[in-house]
C-alpha atoms as a PDB file:
ATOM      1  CA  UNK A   1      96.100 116.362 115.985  1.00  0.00           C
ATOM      2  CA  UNK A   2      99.284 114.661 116.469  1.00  0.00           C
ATOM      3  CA  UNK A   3     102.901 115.694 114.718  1.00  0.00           C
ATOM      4  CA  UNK A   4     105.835 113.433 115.047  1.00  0.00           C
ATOM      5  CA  UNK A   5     109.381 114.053 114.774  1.00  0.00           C
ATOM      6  CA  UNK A   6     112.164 111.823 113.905  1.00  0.00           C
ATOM      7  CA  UNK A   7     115.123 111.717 115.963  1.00  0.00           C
ATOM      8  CA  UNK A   8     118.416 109.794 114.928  1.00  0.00           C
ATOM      9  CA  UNK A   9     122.453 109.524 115.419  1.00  0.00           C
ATOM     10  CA  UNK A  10     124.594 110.885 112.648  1.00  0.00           C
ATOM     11  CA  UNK A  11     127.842 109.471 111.236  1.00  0.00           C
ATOM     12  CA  UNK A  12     129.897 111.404 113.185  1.00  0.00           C
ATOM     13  CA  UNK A  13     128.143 110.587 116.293  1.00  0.00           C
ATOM     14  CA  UNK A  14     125.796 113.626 116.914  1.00  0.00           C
ATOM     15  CA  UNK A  15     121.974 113.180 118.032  1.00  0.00           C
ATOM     16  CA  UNK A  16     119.837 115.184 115.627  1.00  0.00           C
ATOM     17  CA  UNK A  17     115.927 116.264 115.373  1.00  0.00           C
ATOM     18  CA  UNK A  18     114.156 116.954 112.380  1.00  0.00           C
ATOM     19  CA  UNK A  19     113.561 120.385 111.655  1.00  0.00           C
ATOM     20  CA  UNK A  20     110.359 119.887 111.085  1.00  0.00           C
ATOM     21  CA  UNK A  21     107.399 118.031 112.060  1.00  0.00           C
ATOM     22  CA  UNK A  22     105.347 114.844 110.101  1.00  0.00           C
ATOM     23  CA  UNK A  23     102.568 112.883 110.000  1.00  0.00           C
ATOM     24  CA  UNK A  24     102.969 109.358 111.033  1.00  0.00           C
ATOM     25  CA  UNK A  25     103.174 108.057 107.368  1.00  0.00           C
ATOM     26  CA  UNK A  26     105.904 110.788 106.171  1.00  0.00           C
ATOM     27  CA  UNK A  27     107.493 110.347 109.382  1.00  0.00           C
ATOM     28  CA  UNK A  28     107.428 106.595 108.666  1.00  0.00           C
ATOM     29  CA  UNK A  29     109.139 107.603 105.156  1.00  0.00           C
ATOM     30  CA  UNK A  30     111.710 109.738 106.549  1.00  0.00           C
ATOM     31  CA  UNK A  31     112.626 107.063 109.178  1.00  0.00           C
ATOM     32  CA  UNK A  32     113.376 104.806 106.097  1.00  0.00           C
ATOM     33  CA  UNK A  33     115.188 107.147 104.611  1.00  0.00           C
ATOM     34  CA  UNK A  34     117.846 107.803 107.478  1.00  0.00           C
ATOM     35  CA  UNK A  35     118.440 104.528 108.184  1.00  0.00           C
ATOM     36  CA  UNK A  36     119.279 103.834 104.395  1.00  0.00           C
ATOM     37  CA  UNK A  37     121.787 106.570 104.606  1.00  0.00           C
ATOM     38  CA  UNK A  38     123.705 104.408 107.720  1.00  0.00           C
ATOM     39  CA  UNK A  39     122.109 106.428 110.792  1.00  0.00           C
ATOM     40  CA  UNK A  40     121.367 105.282 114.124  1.00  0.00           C
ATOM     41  CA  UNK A  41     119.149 105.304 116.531  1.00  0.00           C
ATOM     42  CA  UNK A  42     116.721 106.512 114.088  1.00  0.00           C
ATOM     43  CA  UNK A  43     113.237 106.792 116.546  1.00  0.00           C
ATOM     44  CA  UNK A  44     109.633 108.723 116.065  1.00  0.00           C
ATOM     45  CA  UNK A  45     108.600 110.930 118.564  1.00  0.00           C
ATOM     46  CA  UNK A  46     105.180 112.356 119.134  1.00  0.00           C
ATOM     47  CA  UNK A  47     104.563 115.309 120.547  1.00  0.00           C
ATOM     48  CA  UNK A  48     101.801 117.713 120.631  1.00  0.00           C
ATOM     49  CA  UNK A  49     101.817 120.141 117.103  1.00  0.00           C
ATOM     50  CA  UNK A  50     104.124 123.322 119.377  1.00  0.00           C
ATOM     51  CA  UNK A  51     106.808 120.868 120.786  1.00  0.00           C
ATOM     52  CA  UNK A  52     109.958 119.702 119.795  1.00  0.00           C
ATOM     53  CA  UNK A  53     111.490 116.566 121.459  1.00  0.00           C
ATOM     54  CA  UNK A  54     114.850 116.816 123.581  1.00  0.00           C
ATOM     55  CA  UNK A  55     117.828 115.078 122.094  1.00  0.00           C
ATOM     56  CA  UNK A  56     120.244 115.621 124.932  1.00  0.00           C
ATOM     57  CA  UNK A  57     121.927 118.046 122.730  1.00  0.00           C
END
């Protein structure tokens, strides 16, 4: 099984993760979603389903 998380730069310059993890087509969705709202660097990530990706944070 794969999970995906969606990583992206805010508006005040601050990486963030999702708090929680997607499928490909929701994370797909959410992806959209961000970079409607003006975010950056809006990326998918997969990990495995107990992993979180690093955002430098």
């Amino acid at each position: 099984m794969k999970s995906y998380w969606v990583t992206w730069t805010d508006a005040e310059g601050r990486k963030r993760v999702s708090v929680v993890s997607y499928n490909k087509s929701s994370a797909e969705d959410r992806k959209e979603q961000l970079e409607g709202e003006g975010c950056t660097d809006v990326e998918i990530v997969e990990t495995k389903p107990s992993e979180r990706p690093d955002v430098g944070a």
